[in-house]
Protein backbone atom coordinates (compact mmCIF):
# COMPACT_ATOMS: atom_id res chain seq x y z
CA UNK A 1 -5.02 8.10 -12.99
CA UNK A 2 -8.48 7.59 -11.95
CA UNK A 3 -9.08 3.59 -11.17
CA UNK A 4 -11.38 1.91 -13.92
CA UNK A 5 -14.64 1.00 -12.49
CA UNK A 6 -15.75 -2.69 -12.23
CA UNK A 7 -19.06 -4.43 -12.68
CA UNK A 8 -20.87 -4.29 -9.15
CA UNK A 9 -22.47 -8.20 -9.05
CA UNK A 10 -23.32 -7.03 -5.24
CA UNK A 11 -25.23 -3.72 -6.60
CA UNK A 12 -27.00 -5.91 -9.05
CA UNK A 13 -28.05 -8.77 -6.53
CA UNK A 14 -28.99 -5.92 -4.35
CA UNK A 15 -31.22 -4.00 -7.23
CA UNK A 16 -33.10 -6.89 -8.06
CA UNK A 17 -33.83 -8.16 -5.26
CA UNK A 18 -35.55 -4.94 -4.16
CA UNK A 19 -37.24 -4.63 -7.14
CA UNK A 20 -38.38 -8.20 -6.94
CA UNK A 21 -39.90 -8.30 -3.52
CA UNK A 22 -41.20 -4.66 -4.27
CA UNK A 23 -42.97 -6.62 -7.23
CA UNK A 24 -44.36 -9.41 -4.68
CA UNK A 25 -45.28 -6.77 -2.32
CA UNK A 26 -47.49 -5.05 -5.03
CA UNK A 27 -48.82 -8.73 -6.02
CA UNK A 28 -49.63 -9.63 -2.94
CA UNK A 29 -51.80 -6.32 -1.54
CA UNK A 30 -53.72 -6.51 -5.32
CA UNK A 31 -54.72 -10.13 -4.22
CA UNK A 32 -55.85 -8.96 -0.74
CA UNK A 33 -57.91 -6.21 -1.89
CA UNK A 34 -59.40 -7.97 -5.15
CA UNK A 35 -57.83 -5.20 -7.13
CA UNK A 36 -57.66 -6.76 -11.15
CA UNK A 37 -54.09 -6.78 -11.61
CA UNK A 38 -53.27 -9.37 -14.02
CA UNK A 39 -52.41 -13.35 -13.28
CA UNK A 40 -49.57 -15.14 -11.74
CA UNK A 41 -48.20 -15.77 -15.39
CA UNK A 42 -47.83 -12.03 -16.06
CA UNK A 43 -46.17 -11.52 -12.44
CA UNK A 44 -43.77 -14.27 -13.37
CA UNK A 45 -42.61 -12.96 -16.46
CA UNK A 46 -42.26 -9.53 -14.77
CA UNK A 47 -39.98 -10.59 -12.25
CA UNK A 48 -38.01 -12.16 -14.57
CA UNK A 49 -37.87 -9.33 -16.56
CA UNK A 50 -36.60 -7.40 -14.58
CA UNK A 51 -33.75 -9.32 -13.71
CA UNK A 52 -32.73 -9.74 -17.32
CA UNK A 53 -32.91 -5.75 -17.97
CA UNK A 54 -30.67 -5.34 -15.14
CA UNK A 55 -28.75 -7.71 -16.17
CA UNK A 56 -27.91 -6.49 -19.54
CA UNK A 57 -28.67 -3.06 -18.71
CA UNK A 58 -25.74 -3.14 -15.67
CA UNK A 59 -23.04 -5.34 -16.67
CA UNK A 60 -21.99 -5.37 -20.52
CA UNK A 61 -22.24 -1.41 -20.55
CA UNK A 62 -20.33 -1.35 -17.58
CA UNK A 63 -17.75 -3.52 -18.89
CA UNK A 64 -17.37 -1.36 -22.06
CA UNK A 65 -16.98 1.95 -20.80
CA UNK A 66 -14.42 0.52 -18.28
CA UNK A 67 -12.94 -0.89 -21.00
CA UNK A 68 -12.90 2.40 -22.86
CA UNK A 69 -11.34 4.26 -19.67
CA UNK A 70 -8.77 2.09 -19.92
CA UNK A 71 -7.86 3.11 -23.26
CA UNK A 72 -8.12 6.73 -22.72
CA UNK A 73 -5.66 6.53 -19.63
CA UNK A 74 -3.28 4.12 -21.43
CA UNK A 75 -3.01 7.00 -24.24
CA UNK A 76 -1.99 9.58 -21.55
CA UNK A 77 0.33 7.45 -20.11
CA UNK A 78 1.79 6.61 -23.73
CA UNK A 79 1.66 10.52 -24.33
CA UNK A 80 3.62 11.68 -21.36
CA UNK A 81 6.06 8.86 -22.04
CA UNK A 82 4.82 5.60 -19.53
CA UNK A 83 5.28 2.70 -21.29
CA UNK A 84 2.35 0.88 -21.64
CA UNK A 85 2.12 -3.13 -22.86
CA UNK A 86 0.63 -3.02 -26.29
CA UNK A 87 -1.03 -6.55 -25.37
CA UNK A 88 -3.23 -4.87 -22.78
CA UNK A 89 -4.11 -1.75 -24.81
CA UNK A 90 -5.13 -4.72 -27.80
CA UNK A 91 -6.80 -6.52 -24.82
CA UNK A 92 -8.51 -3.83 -23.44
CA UNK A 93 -9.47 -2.85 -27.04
CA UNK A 94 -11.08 -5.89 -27.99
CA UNK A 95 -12.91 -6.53 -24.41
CA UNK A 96 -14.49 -2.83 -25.44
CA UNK A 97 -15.19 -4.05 -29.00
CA UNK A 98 -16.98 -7.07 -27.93
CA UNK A 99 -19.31 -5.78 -25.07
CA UNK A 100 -20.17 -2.88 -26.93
CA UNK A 101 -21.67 -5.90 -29.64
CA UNK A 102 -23.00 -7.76 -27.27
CA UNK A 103 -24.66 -5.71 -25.23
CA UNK A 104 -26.40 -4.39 -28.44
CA UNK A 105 -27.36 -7.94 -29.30
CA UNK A 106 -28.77 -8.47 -25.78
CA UNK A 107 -30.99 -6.21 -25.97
CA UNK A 108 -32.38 -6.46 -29.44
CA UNK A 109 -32.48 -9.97 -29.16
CA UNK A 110 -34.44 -9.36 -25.35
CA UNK A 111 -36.90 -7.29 -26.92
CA UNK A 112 -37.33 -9.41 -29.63
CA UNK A 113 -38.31 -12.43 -26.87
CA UNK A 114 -40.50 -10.53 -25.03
CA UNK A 115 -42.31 -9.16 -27.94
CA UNK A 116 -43.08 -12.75 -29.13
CA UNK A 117 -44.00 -13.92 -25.57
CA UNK A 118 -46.84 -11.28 -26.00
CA UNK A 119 -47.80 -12.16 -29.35
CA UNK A 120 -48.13 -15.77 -28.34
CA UNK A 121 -50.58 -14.56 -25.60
CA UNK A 122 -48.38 -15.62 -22.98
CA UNK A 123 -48.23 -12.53 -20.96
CA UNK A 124 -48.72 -8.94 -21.83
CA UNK A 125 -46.33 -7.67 -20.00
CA UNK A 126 -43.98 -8.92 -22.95
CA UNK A 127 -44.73 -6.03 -24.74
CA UNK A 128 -43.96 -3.63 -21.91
CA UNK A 129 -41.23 -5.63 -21.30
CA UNK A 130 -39.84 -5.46 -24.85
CA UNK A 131 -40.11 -1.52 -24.86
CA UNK A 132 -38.25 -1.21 -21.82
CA UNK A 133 -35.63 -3.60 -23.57
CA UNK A 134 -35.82 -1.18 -26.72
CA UNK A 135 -35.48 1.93 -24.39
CA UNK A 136 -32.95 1.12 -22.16
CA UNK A 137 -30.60 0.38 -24.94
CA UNK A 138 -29.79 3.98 -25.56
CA UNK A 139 -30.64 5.36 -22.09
CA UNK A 140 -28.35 3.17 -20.29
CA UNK A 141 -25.48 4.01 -22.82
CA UNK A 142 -26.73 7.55 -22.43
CA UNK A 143 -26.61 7.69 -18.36
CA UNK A 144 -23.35 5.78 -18.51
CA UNK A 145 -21.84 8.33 -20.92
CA UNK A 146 -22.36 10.45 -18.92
CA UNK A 147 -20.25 9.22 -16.04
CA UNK A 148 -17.57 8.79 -18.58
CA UNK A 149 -17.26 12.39 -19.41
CA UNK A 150 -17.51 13.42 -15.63
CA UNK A 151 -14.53 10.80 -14.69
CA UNK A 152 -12.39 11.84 -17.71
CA UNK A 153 -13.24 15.38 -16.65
CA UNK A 154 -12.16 14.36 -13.41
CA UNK A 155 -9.43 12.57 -14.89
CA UNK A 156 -8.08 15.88 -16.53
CA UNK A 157 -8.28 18.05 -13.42
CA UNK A 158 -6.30 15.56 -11.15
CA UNK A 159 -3.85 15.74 -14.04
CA UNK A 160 -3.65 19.43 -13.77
CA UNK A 161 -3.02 19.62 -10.35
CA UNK A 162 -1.05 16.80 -9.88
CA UNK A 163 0.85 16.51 -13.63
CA UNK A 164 2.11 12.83 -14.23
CA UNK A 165 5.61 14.28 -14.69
CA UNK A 166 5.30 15.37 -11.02
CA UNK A 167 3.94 11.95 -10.12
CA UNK A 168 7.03 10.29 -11.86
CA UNK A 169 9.21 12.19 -10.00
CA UNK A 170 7.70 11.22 -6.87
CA UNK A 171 7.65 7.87 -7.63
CA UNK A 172 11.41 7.98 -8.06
CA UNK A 173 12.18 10.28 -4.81
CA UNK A 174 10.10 7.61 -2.98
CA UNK A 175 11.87 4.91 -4.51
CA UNK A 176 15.81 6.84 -3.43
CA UNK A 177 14.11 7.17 0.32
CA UNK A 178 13.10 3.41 -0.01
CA UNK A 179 16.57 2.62 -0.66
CA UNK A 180 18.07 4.35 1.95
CA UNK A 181 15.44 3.11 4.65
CA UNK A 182 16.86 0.04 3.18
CA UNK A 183 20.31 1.35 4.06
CA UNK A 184 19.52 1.43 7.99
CA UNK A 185 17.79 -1.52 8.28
CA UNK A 186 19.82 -3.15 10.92
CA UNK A 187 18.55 -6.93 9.84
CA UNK A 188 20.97 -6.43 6.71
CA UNK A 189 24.68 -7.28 7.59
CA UNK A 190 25.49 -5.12 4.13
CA UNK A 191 23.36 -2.07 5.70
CA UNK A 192 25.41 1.18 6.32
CA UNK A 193 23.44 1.03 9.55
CA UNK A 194 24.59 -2.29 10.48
CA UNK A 195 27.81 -1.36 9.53
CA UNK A 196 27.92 1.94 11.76
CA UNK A 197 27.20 -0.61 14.64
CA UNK A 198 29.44 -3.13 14.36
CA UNK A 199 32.03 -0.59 13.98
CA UNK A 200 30.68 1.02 17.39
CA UNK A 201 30.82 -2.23 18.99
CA UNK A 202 34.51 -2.57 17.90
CA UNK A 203 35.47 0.81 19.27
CA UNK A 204 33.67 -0.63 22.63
CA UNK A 205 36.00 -3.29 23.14
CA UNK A 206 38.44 -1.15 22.19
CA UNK A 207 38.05 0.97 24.93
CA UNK A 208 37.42 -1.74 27.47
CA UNK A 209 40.57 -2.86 26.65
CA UNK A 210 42.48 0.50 26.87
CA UNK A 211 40.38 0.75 29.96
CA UNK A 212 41.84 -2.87 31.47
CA UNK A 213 45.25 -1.58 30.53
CA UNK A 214 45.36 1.36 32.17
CA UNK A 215 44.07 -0.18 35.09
CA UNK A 216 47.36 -2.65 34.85
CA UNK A 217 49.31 1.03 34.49
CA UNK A 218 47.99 2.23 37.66
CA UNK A 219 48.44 -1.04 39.37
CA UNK A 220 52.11 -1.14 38.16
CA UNK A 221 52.82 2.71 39.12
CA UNK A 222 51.72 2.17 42.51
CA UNK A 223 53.74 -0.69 42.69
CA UNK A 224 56.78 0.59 41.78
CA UNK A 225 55.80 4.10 43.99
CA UNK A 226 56.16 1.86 47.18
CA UNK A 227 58.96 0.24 46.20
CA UNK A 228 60.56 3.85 45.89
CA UNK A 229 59.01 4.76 49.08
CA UNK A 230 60.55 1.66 50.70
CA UNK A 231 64.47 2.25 48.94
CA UNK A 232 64.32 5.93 50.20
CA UNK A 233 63.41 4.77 53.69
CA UNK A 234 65.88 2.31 53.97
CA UNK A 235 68.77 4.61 52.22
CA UNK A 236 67.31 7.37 55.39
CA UNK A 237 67.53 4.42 58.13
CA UNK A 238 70.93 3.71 56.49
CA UNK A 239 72.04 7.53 56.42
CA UNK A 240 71.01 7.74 60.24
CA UNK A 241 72.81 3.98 61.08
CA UNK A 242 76.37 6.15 59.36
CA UNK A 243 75.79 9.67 61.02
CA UNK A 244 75.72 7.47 64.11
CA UNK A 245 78.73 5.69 63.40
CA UNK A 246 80.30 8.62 62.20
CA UNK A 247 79.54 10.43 65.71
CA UNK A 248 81.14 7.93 67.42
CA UNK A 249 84.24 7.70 65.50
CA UNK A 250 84.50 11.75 66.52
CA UNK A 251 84.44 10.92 70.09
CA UNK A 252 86.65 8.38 69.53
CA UNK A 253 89.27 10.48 68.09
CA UNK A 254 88.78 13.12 70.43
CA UNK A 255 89.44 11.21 73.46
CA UNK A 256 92.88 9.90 71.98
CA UNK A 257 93.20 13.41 71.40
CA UNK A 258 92.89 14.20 75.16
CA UNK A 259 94.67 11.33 76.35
């Protein structure tokens, strides 16, 4: 969906200031070469002319057709089934109805000013000035028309290269991927992430522990291997202190023997 447009205040500040010191420009170079250009009255009331044209020209119409853009697009959405707040559709509606009116009435009701400044001998630029106010009610309509049709041209071909179907979808994939970014965020004590390490952290101590026990096991089993190592050398001393004995009890039985 293309983005309705806005009224541009900045454009319009921009516009008529140029135009105005254009106008100045022009006043000033007919006073410095004596050209006949008409009095400081008539300058007056074109300057402020033209600030009222662009006024009315620029920022009713705009409002209208933006208005009417965001009708159109709140039909699509309605017809490829995005539900769409009947207050804003009756909002945008009447916002459409109103400027369309009143833009209308501006510029009738400019013309009609300027026409009787110039009939009361005010200025003559009234009556140029009332013309333009006359013309520019269907040529602005006209121009801005015409940028209606190219965005809802626009509009369509985005559509059928990108279907709203296809957007939905998107939306909902990138909603599913949002949740399970969600998922590992390690902030959230709920998180499967936060989960995965706190159960990591419990197998660590787990193993530290297995790892202090066996370290007890090996202290213990060298232990008890010198122990053994000390029994078996004392049964060997003990073996060699009766072999000895033993030994001497033969000669002792031999030499009664002899005797």
């Amino acid at each position: 969906m293309i983005a309705a447009r806005r009224p541009s205040f900045s454009r319009f500040l921009l516009m008529s200031s140029l135009l105005t010191g254009l106008l100045i420009l022009l006043f000033a170079m007919t006073r410095w070469f004596d050209i006949p250009a008409g009095d400081v009255t008539d300058w007056l009331v074109g300057i402020i002319s033209v600030w009222w044209l662009l006024a009315i020209t620029i920022i009713p119409w705009n409002i209208y057709f933006d208005a009417r853009t965001v009708i159109a697009d709140a039909e699509i959405s309605q017809q490829r089934g995005i539900t769409v707040q009947a207050s804003q559709q009756h909002y945008a509606a009447s916002i459409a109805k109103r400027s369309l009116v009143g833009a209308v009435l501006l510029h009738l009701v400019s013309a009609g000013v300027l026409y009787a400044i110039a009939a009361s001998n005010i200025s003559s630029v009234g009556y140029v000035a009332a013309g333009a106010a006359i013309l520019l009610t269907g040529l602005r309509p006209a121009l801005r028309g015409y940028e209606y049709v190219a965005q809802r041209l626009a509009t369509i071909h985005e559509e059928v290269r990108f279907p709203r179907d296809d957007i939905q979808l998107l939306k909902h994939q990138v909603a599913s991927l949002e949740s399970k970014i969600e998922q590992l965020d390690l902030e959230e004590a709920d998180s499967w992430a936060s989960q995965q390490v706190k159960h990591a952290k419990q197998l660590e101590r787990q193993i530290e522990q297995l790892k202090v026990e066996l370290q007890s096991l090996n202290t213990n089993n060298e232990a008890a291997h010198r122990q053994i190592s000390r029994e078996i050398e004392h049964a060997v001393a003990q073996i060699s202190t009766d072999g000895q004995f033993l030994e001497h009890a033969r000669e002792l039985i031999r030499f009664f023997k002899q005797a």
